[in-house]
PDB file of N, CA and C in Angstrom:
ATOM      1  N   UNK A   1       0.846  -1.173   0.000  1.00  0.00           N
ATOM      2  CA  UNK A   1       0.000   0.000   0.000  1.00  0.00           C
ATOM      3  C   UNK A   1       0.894   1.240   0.000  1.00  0.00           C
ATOM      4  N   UNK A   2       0.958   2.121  -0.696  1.00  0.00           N
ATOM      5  CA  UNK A   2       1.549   3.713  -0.921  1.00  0.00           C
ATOM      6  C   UNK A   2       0.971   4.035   0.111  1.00  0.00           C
ATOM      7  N   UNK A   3       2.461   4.780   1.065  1.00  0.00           N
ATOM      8  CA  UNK A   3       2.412   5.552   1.945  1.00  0.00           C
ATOM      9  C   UNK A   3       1.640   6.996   1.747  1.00  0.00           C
ATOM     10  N   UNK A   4       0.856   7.555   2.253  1.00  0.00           N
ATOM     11  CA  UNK A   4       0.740   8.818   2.367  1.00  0.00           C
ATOM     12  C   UNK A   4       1.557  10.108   1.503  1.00  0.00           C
ATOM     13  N   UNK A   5       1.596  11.093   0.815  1.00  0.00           N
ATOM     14  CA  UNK A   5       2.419  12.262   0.511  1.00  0.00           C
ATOM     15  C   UNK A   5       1.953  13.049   0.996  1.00  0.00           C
ATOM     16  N   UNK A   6       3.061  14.051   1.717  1.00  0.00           N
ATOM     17  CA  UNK A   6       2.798  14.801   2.211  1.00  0.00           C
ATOM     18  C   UNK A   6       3.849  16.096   1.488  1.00  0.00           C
ATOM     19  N   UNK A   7       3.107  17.165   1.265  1.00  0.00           N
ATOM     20  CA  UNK A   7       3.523  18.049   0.549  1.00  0.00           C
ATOM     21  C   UNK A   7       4.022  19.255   1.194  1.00  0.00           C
ATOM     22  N   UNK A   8       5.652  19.296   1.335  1.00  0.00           N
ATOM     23  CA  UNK A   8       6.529  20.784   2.414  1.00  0.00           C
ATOM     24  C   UNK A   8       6.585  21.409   1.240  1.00  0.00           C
ATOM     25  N   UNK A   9       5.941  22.877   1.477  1.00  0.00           N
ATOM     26  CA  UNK A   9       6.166  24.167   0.999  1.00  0.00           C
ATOM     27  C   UNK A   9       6.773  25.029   1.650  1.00  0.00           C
ATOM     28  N   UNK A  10       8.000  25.243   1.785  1.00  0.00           N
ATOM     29  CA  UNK A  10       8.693  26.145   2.678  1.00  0.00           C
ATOM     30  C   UNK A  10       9.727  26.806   1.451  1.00  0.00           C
ATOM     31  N   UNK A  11      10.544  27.772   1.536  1.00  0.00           N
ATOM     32  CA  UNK A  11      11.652  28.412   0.871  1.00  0.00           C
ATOM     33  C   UNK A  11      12.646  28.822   1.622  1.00  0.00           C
ATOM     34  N   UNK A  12      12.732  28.150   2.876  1.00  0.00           N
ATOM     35  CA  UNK A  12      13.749  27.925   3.379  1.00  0.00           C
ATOM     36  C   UNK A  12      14.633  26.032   3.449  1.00  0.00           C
ATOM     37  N   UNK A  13      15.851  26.481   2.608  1.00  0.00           N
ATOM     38  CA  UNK A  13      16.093  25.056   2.447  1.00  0.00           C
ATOM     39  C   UNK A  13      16.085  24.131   3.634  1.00  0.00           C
ATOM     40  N   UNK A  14      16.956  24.453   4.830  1.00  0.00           N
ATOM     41  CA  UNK A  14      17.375  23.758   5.963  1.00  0.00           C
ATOM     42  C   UNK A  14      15.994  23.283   6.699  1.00  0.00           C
ATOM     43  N   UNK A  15      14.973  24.857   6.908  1.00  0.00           N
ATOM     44  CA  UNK A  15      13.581  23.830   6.908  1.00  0.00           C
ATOM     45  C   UNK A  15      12.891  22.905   6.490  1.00  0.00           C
ATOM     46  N   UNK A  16      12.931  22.873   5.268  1.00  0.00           N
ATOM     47  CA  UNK A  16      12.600  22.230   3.980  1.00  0.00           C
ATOM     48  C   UNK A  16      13.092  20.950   4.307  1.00  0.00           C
ATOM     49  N   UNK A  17      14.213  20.474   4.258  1.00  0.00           N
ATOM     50  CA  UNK A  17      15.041  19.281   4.580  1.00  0.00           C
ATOM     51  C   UNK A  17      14.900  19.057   5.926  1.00  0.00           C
ATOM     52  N   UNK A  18      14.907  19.726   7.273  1.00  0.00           N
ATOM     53  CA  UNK A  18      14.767  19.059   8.091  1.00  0.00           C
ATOM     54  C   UNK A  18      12.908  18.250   8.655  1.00  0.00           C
ATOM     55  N   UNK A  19      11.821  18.948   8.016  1.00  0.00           N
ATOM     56  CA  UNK A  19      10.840  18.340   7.956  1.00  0.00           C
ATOM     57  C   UNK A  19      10.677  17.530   7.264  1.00  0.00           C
ATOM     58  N   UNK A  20      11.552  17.770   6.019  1.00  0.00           N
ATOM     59  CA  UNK A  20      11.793  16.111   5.013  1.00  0.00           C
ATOM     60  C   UNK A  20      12.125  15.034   5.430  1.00  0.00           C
ATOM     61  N   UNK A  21      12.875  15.192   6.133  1.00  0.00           N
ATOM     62  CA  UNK A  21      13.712  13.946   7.005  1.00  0.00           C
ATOM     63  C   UNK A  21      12.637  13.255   8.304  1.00  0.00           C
ATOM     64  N   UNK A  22      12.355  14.359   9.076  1.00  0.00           N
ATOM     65  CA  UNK A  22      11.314  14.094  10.200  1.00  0.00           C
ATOM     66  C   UNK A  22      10.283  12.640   9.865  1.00  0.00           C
ATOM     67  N   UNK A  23       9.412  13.231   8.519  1.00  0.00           N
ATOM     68  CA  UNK A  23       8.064  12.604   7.808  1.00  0.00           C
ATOM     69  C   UNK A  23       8.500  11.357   7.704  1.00  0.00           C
ATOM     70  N   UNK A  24       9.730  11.283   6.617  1.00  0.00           N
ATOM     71  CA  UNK A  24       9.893  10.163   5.979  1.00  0.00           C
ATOM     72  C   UNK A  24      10.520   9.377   7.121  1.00  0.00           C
ATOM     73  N   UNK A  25      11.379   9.448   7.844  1.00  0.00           N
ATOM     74  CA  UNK A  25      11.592   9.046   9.273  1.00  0.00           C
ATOM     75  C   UNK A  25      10.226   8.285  10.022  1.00  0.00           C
ATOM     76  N   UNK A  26       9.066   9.071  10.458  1.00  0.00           N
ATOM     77  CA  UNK A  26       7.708   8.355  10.317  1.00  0.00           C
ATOM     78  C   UNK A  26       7.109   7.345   9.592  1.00  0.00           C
ATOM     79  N   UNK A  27       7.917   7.258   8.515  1.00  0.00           N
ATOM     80  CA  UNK A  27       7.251   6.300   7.463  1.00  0.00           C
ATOM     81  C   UNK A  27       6.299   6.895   6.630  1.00  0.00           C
ATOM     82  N   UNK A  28       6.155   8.731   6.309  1.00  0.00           N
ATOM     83  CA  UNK A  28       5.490   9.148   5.056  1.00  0.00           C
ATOM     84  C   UNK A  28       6.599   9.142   3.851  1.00  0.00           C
ATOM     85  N   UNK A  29       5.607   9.436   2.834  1.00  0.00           N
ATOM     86  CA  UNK A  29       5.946   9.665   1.642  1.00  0.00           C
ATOM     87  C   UNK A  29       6.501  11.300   1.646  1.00  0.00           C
ATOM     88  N   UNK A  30       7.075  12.330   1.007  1.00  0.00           N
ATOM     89  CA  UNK A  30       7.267  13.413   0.865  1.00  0.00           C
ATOM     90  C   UNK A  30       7.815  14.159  -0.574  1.00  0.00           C
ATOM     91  N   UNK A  31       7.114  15.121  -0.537  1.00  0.00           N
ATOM     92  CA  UNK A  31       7.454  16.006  -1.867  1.00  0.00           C
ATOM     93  C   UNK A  31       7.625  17.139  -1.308  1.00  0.00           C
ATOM     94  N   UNK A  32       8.278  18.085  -2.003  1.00  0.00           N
ATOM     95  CA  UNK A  32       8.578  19.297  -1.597  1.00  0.00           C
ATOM     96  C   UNK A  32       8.427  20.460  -3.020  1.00  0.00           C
ATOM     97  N   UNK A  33       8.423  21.842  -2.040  1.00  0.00           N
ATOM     98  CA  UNK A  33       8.299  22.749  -3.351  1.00  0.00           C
ATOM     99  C   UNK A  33       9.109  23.907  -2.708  1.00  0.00           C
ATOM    100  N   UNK A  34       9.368  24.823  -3.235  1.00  0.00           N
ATOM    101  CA  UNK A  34      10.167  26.191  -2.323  1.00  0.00           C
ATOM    102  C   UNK A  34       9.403  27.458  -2.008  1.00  0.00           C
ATOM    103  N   UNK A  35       8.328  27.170  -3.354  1.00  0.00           N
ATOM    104  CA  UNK A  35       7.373  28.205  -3.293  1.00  0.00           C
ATOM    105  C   UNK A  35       6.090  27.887  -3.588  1.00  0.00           C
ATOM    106  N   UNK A  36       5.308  28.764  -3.721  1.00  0.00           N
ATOM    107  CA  UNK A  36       3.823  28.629  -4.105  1.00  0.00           C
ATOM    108  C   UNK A  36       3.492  28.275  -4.946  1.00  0.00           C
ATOM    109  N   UNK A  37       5.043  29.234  -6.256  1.00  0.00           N
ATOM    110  CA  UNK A  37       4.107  28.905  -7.626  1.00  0.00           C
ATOM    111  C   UNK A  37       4.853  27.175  -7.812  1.00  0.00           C
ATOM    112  N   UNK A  38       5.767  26.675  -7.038  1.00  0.00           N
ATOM    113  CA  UNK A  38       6.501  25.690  -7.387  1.00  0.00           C
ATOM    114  C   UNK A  38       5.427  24.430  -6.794  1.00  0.00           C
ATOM    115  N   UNK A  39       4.254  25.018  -5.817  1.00  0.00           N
ATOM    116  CA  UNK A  39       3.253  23.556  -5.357  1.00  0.00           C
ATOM    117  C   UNK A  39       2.546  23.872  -5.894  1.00  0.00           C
ATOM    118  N   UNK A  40       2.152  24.878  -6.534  1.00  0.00           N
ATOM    119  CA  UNK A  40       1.160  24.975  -7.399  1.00  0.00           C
ATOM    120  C   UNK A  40       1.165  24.049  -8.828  1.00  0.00           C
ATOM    121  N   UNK A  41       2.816  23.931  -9.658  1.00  0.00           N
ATOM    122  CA  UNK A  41       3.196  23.465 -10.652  1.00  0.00           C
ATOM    123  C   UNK A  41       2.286  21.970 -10.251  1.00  0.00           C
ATOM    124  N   UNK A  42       3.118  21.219  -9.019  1.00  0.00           N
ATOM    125  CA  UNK A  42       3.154  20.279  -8.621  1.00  0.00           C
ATOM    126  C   UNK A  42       1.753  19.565  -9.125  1.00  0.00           C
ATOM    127  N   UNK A  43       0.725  20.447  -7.856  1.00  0.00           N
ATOM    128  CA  UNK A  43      -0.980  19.984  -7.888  1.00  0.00           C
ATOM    129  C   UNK A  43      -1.280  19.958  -9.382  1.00  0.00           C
ATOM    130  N   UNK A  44      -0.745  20.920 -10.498  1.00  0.00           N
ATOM    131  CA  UNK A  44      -1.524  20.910 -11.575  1.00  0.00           C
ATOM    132  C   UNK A  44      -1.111  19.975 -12.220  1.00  0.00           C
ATOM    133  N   UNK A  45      -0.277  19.708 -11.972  1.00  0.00           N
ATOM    134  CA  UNK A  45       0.409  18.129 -12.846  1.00  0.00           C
ATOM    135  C   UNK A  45      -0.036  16.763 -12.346  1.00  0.00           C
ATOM    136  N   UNK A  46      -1.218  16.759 -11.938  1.00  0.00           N
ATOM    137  CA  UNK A  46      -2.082  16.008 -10.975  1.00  0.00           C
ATOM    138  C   UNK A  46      -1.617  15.396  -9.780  1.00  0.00           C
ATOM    139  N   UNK A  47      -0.730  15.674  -9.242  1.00  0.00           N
ATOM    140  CA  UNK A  47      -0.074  15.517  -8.153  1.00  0.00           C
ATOM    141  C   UNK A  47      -1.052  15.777  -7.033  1.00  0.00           C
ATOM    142  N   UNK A  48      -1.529  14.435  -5.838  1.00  0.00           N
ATOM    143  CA  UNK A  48      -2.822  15.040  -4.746  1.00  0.00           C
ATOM    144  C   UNK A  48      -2.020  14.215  -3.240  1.00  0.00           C
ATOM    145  N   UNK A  49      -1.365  15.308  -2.878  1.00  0.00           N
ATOM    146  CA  UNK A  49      -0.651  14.982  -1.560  1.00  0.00           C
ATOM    147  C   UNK A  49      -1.972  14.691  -0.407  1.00  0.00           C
ATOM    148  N   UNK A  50      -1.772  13.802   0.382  1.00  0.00           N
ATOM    149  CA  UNK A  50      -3.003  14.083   1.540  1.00  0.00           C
ATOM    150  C   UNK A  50      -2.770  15.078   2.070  1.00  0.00           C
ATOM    151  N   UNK A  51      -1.787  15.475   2.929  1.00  0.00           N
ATOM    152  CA  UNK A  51      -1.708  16.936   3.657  1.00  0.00           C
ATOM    153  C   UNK A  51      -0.713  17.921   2.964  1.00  0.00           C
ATOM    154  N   UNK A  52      -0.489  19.339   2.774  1.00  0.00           N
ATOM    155  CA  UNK A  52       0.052  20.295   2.654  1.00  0.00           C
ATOM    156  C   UNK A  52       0.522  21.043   4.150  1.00  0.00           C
ATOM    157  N   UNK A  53       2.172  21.164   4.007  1.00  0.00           N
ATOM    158  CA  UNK A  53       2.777  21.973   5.099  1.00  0.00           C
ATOM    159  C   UNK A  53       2.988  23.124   4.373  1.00  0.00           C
ATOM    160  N   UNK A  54       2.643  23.904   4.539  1.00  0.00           N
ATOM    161  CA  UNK A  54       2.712  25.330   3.777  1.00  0.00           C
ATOM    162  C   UNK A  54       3.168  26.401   5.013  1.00  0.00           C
ATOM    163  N   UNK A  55       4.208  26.986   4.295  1.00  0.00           N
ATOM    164  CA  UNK A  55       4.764  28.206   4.982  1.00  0.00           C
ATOM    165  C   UNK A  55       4.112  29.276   4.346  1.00  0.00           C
ATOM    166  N   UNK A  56       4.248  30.192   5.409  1.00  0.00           N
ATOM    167  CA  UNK A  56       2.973  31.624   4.442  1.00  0.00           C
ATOM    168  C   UNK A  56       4.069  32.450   4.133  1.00  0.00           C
ATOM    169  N   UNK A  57       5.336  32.596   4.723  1.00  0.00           N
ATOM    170  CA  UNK A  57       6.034  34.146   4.161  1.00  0.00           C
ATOM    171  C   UNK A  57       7.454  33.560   3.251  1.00  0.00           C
ATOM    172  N   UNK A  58       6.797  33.601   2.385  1.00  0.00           N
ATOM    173  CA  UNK A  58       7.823  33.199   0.731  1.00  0.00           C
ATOM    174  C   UNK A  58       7.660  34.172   0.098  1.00  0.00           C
ATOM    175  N   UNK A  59       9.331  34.561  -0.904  1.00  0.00           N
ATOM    176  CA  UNK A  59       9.120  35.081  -2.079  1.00  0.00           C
ATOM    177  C   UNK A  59       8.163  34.334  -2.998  1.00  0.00           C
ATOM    178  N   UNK A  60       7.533  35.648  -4.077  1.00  0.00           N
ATOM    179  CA  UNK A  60       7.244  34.693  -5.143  1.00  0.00           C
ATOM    180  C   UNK A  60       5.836  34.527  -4.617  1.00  0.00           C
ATOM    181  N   UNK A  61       5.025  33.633  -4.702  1.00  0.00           N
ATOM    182  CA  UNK A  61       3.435  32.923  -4.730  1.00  0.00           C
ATOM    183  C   UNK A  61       3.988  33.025  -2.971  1.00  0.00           C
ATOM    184  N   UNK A  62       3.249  33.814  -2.243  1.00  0.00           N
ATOM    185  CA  UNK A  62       3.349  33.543  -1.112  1.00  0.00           C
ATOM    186  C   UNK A  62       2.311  32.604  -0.293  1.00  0.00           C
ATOM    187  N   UNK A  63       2.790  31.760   1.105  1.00  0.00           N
ATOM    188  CA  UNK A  63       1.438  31.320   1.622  1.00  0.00           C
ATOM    189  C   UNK A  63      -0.145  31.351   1.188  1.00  0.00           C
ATOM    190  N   UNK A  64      -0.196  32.769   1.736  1.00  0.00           N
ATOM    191  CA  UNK A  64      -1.961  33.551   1.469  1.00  0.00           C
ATOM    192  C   UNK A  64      -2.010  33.232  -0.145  1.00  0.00           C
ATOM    193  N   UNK A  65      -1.462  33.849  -1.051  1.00  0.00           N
ATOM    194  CA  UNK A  65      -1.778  33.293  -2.185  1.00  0.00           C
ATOM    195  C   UNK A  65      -1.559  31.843  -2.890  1.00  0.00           C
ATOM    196  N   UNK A  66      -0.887  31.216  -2.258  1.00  0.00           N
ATOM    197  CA  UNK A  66      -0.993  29.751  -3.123  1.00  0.00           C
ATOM    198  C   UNK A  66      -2.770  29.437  -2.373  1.00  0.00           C
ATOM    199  N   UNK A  67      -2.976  29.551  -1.209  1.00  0.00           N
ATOM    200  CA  UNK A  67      -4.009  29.316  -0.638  1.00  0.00           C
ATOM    201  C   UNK A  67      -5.349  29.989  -1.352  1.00  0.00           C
ATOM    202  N   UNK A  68      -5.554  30.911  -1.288  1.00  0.00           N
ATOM    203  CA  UNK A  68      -5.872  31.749  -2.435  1.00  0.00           C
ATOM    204  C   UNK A  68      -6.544  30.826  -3.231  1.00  0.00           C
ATOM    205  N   UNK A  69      -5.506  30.419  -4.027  1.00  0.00           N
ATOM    206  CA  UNK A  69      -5.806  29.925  -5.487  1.00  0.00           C
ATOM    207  C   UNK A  69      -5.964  28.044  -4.851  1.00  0.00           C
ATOM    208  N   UNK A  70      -5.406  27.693  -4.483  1.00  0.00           N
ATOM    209  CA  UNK A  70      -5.667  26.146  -3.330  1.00  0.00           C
ATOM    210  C   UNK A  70      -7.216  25.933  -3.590  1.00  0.00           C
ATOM    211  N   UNK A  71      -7.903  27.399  -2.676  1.00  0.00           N
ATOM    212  CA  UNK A  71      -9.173  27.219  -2.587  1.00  0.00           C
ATOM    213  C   UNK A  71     -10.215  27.319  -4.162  1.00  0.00           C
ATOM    214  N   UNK A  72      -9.656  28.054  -4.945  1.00  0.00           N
ATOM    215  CA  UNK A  72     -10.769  28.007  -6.116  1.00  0.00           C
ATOM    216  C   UNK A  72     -10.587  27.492  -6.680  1.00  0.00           C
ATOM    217  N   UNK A  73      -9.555  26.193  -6.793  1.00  0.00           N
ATOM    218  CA  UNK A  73      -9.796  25.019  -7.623  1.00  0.00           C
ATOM    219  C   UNK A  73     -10.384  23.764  -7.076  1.00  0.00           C
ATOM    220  N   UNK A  74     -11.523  23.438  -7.392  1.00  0.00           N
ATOM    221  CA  UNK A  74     -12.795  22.470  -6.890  1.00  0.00           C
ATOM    222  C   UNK A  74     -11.102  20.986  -6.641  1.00  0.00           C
ATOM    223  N   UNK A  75     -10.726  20.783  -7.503  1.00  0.00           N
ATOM    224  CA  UNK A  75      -9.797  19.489  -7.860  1.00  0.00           C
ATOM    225  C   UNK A  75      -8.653  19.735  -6.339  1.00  0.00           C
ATOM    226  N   UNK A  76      -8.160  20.904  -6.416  1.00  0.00           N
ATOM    227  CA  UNK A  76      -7.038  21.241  -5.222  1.00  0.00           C
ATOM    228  C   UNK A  76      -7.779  21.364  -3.180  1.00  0.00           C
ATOM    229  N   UNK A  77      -9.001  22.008  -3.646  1.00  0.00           N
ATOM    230  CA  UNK A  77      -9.560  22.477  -2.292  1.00  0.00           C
ATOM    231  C   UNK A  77      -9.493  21.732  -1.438  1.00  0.00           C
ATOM    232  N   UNK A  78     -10.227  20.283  -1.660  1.00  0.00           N
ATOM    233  CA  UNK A  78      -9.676  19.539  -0.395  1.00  0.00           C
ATOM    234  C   UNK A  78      -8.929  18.978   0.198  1.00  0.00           C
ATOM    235  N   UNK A  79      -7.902  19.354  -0.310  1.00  0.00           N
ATOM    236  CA  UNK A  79      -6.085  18.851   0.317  1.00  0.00           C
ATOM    237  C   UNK A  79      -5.965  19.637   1.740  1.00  0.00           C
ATOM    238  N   UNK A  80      -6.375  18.858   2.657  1.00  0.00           N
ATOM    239  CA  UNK A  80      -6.130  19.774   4.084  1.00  0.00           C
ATOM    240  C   UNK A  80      -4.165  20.231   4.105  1.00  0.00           C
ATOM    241  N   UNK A  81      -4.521  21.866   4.531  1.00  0.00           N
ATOM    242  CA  UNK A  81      -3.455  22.439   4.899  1.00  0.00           C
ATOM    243  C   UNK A  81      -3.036  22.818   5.885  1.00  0.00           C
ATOM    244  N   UNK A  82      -2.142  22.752   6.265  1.00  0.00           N
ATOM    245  CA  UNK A  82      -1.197  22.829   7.728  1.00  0.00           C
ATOM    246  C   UNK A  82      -0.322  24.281   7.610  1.00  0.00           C
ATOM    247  N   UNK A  83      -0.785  25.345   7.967  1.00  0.00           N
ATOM    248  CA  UNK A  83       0.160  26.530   7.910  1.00  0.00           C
ATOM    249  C   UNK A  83       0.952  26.672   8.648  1.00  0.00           C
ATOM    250  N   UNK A  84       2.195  27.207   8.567  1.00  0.00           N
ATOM    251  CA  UNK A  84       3.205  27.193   9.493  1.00  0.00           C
ATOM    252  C   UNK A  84       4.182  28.662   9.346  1.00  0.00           C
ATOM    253  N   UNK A  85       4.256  29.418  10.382  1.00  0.00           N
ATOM    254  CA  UNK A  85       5.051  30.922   9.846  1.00  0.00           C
ATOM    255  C   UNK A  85       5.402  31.156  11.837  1.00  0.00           C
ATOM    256  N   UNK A  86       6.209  31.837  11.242  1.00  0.00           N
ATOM    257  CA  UNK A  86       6.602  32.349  12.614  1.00  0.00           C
ATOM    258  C   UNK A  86       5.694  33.424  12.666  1.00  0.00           C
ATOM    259  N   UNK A  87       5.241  34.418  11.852  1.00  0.00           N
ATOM    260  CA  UNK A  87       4.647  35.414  12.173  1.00  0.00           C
ATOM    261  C   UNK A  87       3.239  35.211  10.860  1.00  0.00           C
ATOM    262  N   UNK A  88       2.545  35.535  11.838  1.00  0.00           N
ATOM    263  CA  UNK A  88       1.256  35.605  10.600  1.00  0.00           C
ATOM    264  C   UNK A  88       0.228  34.687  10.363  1.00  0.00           C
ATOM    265  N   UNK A  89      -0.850  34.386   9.860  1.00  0.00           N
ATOM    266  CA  UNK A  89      -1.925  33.329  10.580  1.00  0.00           C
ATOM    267  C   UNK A  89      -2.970  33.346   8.723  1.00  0.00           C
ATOM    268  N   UNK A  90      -3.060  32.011   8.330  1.00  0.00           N
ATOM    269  CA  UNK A  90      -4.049  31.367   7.592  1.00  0.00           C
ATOM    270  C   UNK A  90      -5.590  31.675   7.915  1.00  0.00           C
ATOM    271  N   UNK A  91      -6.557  32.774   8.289  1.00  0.00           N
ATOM    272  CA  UNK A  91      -7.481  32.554   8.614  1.00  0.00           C
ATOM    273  C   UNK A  91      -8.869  31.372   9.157  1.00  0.00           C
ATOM    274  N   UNK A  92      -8.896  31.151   7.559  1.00  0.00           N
ATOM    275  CA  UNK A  92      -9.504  30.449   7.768  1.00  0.00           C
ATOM    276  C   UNK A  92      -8.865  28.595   7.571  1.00  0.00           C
ATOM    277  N   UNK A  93      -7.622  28.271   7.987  1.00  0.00           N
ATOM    278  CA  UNK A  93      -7.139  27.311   7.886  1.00  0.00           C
ATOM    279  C   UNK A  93      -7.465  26.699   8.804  1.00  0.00           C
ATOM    280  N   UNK A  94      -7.838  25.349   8.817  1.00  0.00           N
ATOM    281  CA  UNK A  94      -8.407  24.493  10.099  1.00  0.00           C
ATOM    282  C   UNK A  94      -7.329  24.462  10.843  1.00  0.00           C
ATOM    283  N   UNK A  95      -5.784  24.257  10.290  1.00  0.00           N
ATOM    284  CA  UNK A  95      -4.500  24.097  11.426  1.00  0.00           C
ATOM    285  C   UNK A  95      -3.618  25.224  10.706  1.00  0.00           C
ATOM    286  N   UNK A  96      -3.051  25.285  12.146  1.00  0.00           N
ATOM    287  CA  UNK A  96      -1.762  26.416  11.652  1.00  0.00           C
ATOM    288  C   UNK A  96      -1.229  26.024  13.069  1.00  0.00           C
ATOM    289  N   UNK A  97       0.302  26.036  12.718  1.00  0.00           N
ATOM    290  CA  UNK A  97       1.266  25.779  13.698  1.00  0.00           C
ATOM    291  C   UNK A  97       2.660  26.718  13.904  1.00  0.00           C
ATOM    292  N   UNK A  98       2.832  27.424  15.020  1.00  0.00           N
ATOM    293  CA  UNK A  98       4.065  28.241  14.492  1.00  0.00           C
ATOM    294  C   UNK A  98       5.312  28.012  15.076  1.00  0.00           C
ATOM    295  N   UNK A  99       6.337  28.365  14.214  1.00  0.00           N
ATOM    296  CA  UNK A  99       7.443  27.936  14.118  1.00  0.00           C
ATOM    297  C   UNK A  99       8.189  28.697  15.064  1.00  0.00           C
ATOM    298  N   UNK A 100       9.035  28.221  15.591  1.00  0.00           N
ATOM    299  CA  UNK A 100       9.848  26.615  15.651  1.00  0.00           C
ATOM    300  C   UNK A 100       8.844  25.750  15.698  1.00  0.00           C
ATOM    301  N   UNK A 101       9.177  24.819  14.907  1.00  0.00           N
ATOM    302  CA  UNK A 101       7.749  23.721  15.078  1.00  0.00           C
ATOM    303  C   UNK A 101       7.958  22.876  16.257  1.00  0.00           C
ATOM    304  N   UNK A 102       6.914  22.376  16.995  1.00  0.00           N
ATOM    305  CA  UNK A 102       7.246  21.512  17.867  1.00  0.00           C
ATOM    306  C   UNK A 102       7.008  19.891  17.261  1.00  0.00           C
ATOM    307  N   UNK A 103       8.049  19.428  16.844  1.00  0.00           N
ATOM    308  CA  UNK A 103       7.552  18.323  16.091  1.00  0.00           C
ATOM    309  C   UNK A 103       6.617  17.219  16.996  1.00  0.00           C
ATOM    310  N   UNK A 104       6.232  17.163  18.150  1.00  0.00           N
ATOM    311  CA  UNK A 104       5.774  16.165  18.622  1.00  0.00           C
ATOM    312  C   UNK A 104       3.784  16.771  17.896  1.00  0.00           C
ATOM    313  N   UNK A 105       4.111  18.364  17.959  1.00  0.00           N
ATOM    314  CA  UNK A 105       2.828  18.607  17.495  1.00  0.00           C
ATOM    315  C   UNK A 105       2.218  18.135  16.326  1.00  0.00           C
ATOM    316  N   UNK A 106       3.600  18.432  15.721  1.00  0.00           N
ATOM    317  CA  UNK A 106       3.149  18.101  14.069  1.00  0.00           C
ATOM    318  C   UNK A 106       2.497  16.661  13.761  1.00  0.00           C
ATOM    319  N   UNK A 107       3.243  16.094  14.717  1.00  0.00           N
ATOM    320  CA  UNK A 107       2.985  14.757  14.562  1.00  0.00           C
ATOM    321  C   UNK A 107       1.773  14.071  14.505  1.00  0.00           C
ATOM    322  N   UNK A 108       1.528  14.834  15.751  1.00  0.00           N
ATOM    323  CA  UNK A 108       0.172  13.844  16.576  1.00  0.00           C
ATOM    324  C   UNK A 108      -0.886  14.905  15.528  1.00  0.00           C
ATOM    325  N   UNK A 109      -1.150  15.704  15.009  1.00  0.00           N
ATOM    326  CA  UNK A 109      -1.417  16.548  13.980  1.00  0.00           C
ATOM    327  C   UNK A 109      -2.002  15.646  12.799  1.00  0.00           C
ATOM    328  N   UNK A 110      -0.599  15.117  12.418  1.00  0.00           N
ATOM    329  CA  UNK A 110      -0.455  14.468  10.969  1.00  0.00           C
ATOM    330  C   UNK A 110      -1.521  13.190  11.005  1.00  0.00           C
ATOM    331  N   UNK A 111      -0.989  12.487  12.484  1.00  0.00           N
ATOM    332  CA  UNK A 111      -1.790  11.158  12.466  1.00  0.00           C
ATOM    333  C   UNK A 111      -3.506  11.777  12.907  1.00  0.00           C
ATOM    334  N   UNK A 112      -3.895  12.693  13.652  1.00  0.00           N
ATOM    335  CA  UNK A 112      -5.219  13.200  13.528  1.00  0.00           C
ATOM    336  C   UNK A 112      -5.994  13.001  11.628  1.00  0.00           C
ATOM    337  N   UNK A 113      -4.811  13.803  11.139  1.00  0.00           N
ATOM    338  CA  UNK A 113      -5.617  13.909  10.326  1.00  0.00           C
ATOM    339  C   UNK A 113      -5.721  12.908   9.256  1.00  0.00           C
ATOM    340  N   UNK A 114      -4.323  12.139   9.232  1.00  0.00           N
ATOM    341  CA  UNK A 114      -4.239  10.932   8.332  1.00  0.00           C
ATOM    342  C   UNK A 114      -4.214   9.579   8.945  1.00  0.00           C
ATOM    343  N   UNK A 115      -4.564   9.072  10.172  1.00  0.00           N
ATOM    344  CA  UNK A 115      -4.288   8.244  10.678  1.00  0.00           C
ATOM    345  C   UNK A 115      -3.502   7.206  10.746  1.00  0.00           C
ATOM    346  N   UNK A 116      -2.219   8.128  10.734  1.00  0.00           N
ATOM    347  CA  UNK A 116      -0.953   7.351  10.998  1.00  0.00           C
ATOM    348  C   UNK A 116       0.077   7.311   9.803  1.00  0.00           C
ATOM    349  N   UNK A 117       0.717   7.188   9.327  1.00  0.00           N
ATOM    350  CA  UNK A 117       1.606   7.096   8.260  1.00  0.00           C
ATOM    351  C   UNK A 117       1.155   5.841   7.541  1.00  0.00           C
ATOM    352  N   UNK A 118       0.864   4.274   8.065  1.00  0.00           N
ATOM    353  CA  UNK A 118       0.030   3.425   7.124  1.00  0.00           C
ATOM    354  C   UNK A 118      -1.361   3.755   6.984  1.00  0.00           C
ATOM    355  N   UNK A 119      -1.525   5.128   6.843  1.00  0.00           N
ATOM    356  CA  UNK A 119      -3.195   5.239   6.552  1.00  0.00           C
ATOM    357  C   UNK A 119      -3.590   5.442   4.864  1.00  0.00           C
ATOM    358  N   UNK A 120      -4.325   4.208   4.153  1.00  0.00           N
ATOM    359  CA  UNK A 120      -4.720   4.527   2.837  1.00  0.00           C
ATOM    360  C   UNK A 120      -4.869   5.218   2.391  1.00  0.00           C
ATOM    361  N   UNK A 121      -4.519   6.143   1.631  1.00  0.00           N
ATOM    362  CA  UNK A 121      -4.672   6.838  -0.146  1.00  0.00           C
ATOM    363  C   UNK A 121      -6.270   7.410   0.307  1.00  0.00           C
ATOM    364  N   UNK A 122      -6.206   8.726   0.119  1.00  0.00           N
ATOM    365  CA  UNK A 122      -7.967   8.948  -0.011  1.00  0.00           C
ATOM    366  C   UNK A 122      -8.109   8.727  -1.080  1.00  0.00           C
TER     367      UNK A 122
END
C-alpha cells in the first residue's frame, strides 16, 4: 500500500530538509516545493498529496496566495493544509502551527488527520 504524501512548501532550504527527514523518518511519503508557484506546478500536474505543510512568508506565490488559489480550484480544495510561519496566521485554515515547530505537534497533527503514516490513499 503507498504511503501517504505529504507536501513541504517552505523556501527555506534547511527547513525544507529538516521536515523532510522528520516525515519520511515516520514512514510518510514526501514532496517538496520552495514556493507557491513551485506547489502549485506540482498539484496541476495532478499531483494530490493528503496533507500540505505550507509556509505563508515566501518570495514569489506567497502562503496567502498559493491558498488563495488552493481554494478556487474544486480538484485542489480539499487537500487539508497545515500553515506554518513564525509570524502571521491562515485565517480560515483548520491548522496552523508556528514555528519553531514543535515536532511532537506536528505529529500527533499528521496522524489526527491521516491516521498514521500506514493510513490509505484517499
Amino acid at each position: 500500500m503507498p504511503k501517504p504524501v505529504i507536501l513541504i512548501v517552505d523556501d527555506d532550504t534547511g527547513s525544507r530538509q529538516a521536515l523532510e527527514d522528520i516525515l519520511r523518518d515516520e514512514g510518510y511519503a514526501v514532496a517538496t516545493a520552495s514556493d507557491g508557484g513551485d506547489a502549485l506546478n506540482y498539484l496541476r500536474a495532478g499531483h494530490r498529496p493528503r496533507v500540505i505543510l505550507l509556509d505563508l512568508m515566501m518570495p514569489g506565490i506567497d502562503g496567502w496566495d498559493f491558498y488563495a488559489e488552493q481554494k478556487r480550484n474544486p480538484d485542489l480544495a480539499s487537500i487539508p493544509v497545515i500553515a506554518i510561519s513564525a509570524a502571521g496566521k491562515l485565517v480560515d485554515a483548520p491548522y496552523s502551527l508556528r514555528k519553531p515547530i514543535d515536532v511532537d505537534q506536528l505529529l500527533k497533527l499528521l496522524h489526527s488527520i491521516l491516521g498514521g503514516p500506514d493510513a490509505a490513499p484517499a
